[in-house]
Protein backbone atom coordinates (compact mmCIF):
# COMPACT_ATOMS: atom_id res chain seq x y z
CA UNK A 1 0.00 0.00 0.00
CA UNK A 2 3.35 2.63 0.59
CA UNK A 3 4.65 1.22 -2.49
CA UNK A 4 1.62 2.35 -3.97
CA UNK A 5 0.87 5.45 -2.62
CA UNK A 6 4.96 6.42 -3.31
CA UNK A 7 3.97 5.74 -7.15
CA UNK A 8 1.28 7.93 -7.09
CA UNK A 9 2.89 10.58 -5.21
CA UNK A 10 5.60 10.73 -7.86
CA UNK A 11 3.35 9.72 -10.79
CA UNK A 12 1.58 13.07 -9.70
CA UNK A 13 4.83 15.37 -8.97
CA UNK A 14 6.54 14.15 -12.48
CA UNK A 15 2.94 15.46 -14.38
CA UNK A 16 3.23 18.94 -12.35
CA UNK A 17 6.79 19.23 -13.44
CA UNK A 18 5.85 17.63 -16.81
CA UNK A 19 2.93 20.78 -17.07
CA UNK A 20 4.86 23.67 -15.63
CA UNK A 21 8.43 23.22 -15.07
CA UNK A 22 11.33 21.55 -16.43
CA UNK A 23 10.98 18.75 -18.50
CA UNK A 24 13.39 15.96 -16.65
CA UNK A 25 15.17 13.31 -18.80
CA UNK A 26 17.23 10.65 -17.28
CA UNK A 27 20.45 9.44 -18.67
CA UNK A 28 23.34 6.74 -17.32
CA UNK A 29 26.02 9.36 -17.99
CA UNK A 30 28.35 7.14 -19.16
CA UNK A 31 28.25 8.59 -22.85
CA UNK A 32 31.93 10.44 -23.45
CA UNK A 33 29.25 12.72 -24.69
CA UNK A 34 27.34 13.96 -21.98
CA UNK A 35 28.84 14.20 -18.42
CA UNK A 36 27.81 16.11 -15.39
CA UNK A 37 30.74 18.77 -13.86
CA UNK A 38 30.48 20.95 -11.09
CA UNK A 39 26.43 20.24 -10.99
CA UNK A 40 25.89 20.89 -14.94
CA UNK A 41 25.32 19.02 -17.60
CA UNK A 42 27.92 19.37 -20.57
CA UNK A 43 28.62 17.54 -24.20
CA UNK A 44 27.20 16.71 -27.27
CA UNK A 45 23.98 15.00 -26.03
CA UNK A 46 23.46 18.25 -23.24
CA UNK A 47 23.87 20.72 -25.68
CA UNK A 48 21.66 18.75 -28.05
CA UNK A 49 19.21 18.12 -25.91
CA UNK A 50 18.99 21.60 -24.45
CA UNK A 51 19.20 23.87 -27.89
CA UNK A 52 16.35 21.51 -28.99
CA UNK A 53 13.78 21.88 -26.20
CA UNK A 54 14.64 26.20 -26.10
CA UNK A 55 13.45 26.35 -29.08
CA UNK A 56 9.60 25.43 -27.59
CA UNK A 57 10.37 27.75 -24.56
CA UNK A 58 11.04 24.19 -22.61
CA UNK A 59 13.94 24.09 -20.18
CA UNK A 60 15.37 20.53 -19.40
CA UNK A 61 16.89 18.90 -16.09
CA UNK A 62 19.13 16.16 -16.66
CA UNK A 63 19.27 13.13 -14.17
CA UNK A 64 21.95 10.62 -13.91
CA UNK A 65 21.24 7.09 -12.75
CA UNK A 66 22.17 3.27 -13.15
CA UNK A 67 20.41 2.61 -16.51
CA UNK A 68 18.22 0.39 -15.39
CA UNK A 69 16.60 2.73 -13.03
CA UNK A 70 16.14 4.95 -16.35
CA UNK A 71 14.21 2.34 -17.88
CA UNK A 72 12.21 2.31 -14.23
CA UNK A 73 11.75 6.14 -13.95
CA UNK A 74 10.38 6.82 -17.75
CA UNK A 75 8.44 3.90 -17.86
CA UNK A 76 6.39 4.76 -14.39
CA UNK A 77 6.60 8.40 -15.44
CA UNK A 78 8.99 9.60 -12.97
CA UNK A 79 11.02 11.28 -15.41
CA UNK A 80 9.44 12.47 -18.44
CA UNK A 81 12.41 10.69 -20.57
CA UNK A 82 15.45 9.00 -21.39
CA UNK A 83 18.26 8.96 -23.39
CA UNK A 84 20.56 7.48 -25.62
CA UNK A 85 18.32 4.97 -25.84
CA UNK A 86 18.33 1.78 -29.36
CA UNK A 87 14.53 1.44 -30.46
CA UNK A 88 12.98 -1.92 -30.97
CA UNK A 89 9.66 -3.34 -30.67
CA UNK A 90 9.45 -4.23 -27.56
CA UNK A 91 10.28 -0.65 -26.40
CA UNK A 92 8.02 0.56 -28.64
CA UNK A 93 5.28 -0.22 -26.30
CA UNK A 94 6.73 0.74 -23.08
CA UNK A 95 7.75 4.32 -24.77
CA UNK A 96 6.83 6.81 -27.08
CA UNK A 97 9.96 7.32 -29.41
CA UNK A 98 11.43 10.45 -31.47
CA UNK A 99 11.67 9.98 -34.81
CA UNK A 100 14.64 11.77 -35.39
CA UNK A 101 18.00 9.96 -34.19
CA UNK A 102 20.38 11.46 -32.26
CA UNK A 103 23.26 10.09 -32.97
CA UNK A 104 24.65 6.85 -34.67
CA UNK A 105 26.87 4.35 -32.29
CA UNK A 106 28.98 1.35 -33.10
CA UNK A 107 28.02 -2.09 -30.82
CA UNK A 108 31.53 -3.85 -30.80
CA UNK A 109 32.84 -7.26 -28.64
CA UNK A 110 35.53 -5.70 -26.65
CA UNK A 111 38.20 -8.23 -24.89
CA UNK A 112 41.33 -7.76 -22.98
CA UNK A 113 44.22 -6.48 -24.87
CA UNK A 114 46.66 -9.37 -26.66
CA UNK A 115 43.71 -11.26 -26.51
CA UNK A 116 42.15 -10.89 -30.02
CA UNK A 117 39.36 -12.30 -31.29
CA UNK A 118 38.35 -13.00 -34.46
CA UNK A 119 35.50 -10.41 -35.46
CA UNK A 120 34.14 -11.98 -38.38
CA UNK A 121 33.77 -15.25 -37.09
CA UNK A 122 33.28 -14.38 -33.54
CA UNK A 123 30.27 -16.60 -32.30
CA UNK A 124 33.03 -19.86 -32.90
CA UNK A 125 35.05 -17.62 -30.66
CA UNK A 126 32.80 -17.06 -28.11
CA UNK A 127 30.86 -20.32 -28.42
CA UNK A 128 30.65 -21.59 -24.61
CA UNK A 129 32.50 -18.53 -23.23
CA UNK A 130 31.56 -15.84 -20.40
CA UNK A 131 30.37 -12.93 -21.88
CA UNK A 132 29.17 -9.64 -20.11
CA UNK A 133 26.65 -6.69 -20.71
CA UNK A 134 25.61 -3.47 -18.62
CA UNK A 135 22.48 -4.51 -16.93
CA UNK A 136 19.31 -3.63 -19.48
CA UNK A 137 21.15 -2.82 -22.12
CA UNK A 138 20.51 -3.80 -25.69
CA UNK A 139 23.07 -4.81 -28.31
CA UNK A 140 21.19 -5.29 -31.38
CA UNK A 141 20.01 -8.33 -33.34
CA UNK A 142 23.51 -10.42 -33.87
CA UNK A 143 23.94 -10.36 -30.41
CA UNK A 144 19.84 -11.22 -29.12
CA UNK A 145 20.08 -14.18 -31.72
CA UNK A 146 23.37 -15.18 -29.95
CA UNK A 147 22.12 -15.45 -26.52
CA UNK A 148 18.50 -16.18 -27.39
CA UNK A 149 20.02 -19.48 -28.97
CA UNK A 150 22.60 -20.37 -26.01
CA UNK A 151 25.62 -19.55 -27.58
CA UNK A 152 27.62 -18.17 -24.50
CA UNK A 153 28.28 -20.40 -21.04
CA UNK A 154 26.78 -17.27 -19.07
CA UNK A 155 26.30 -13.64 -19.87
CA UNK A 156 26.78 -12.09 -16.63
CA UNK A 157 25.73 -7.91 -15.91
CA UNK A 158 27.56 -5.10 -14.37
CA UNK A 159 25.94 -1.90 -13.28
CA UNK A 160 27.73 0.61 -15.64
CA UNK A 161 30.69 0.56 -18.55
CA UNK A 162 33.41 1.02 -16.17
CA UNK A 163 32.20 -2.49 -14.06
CA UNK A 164 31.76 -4.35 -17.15
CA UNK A 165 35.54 -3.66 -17.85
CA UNK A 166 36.72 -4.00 -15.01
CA UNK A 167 35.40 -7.51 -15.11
CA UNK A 168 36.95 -7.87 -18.40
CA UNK A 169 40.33 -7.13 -17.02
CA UNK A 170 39.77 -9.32 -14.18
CA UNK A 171 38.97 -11.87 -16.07
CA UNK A 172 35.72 -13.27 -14.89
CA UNK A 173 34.11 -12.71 -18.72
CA UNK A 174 36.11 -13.56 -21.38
CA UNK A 175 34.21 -10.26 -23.99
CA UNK A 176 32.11 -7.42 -23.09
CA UNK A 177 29.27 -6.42 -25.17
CA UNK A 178 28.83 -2.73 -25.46
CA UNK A 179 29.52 0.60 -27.87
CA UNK A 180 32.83 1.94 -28.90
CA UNK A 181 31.74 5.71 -26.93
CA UNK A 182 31.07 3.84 -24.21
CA UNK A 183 33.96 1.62 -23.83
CA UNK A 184 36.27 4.50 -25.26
CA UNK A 185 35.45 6.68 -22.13
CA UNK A 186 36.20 4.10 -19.41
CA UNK A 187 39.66 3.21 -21.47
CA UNK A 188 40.41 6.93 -21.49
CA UNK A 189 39.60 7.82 -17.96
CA UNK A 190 40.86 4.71 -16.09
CA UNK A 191 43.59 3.23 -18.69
CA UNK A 192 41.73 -0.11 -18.90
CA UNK A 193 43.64 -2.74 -21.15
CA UNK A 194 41.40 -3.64 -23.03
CA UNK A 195 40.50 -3.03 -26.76
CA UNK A 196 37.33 -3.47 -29.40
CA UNK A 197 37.45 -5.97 -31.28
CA UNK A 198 36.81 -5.06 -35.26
CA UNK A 199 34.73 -4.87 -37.52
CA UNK A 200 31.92 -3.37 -35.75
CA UNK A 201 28.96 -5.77 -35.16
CA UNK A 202 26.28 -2.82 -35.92
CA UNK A 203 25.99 0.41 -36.67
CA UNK A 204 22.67 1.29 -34.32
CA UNK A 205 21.01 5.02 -33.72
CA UNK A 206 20.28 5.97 -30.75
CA UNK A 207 17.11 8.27 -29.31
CA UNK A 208 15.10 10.54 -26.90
CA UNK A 209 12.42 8.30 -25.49
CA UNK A 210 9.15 9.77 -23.78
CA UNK A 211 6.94 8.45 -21.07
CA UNK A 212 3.76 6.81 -21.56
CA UNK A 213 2.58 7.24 -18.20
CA UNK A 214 1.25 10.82 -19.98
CA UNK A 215 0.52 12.52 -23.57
CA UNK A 216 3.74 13.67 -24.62
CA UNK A 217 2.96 13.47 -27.82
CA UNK A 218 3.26 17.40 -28.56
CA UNK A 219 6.75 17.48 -27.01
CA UNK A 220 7.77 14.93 -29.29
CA UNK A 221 6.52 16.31 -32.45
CA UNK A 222 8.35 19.84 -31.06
CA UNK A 223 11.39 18.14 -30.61
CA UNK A 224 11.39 16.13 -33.97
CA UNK A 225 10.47 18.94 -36.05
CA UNK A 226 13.72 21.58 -34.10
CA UNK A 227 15.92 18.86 -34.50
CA UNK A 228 15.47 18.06 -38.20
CA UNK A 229 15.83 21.47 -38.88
CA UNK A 230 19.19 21.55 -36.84
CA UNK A 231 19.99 18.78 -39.14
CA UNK A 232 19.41 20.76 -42.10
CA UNK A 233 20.69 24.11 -41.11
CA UNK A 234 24.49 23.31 -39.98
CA UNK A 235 24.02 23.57 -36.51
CA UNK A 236 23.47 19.67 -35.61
CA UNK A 237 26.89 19.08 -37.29
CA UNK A 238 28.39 22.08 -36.17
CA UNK A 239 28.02 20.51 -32.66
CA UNK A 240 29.38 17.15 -33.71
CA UNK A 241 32.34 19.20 -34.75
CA UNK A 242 32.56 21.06 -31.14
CA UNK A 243 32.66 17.57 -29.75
CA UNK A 244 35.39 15.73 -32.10
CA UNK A 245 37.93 14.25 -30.49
């Protein structure tokens, strides 16, 4: 019955927000292209994500947490939204998707460095092996055909990027699923030895997703319609180009 009324409490709060203040989108901050510093969001995604929502007169509030509490908060409507989030069918019903991309990411198999494996043929390579993924993550359809048929010994989660390599590196999974921005954060911030193993196994885009728990259907048509025309004016790549490494 607390459980309950908690829901509705924040159910209620997110729709006040939702109708009169900021609109609040969650993210796992792990992207090397958003990151919080000194209580503000910066990067690509940030100044994306803000730019597009002035443009209605909407202000945004950004919210780190463990991806799968993401997935929790916009799907209960605690948070009006999440990000960078792959689209597929099944989320399809639990959110109400942009329609224009973000950005593009690469899904790679990453393994500890000297260890190669061979990317082309890389189920024989990881037939019967420990594999690991972040916890609700999604790593397109080579991979869900992989597991769905039993193809690893175990595919055990971490909570974030930087746990899934440091398993790597410690050896209790023998690959890591995940994306090259991802993976090339954690190997830039903590000098992790490990590498990505090529070619890539998809080239994915990635979104805004929107609560059902409410009609957000007009902020998603806003936000489609400012960020194609960012796309077409310059100032979508123009960012990108701010952001290059």
């Amino acid at each position: 019955m607390i459980r309950a009324a908690a829901a509705g409490f924040l159910l209620l709060l997110a729709g006040q927000v939702a109708a009169g203040g900021p609109l609040t989108l969650d993210t796992d901050g792990a992207s090397e292209r958003f990151s919080m510093k000194d209580g503000g969001a910066t990067g690509f995604f940030a100044d994306l994500l803000t730019e597009v929502f002035a443009a209605g007169g909407q202000s945004v509030e950004f919210h780190v947490r463990p991806w799968a509490r993401c997935f929790e908060e916009a799907r209960f409507g605690s948070a009006d939204g999440l990000f960078a989030i792959y689209r597929f069918g099944e989320r399809e019903q639990q959110f109400l998707f942009a329609d224009e991309p973000l950005y593009v990411v690469h899904e790679h198999i990453f393994v500890r460095r000297g260890q190669p494996v061979d990317g082309v043929h890389w189920r024989d390579a990881l037939r019967g092996k420990r594999v690991g993924i972040v916890n609700g993550s999604y790593h397109g359809q080579a991979y869900q055909e992989a597991a769905a048929q039993n193809l690893f010994a175990a595919v055990e989660t971490a909570n974030s990027a930087e746990n899934l390599a440091t398993m790597l590196v410690a050896g209790r999974i023998e690959a890591a699923f995940s994306t090259d921005e991802l993976m090339d954060e954690v190997m830039s911030r903590t000098g992790a030895p490990i590498e990505a193993v090529q070619p890539a196994l998809e080239a994915m885009p990635v979104y805004v997703a929107f609560t059902r728990k409410r009609d957000m259907s007009a902020v998603r048509d806003a936000f489609d319609r400012e960020l194609h025309k960012m796309k077409q004016d310059g100032r979508y790549d123009a960012l990108i180009k701010k952001y290059a490494h």
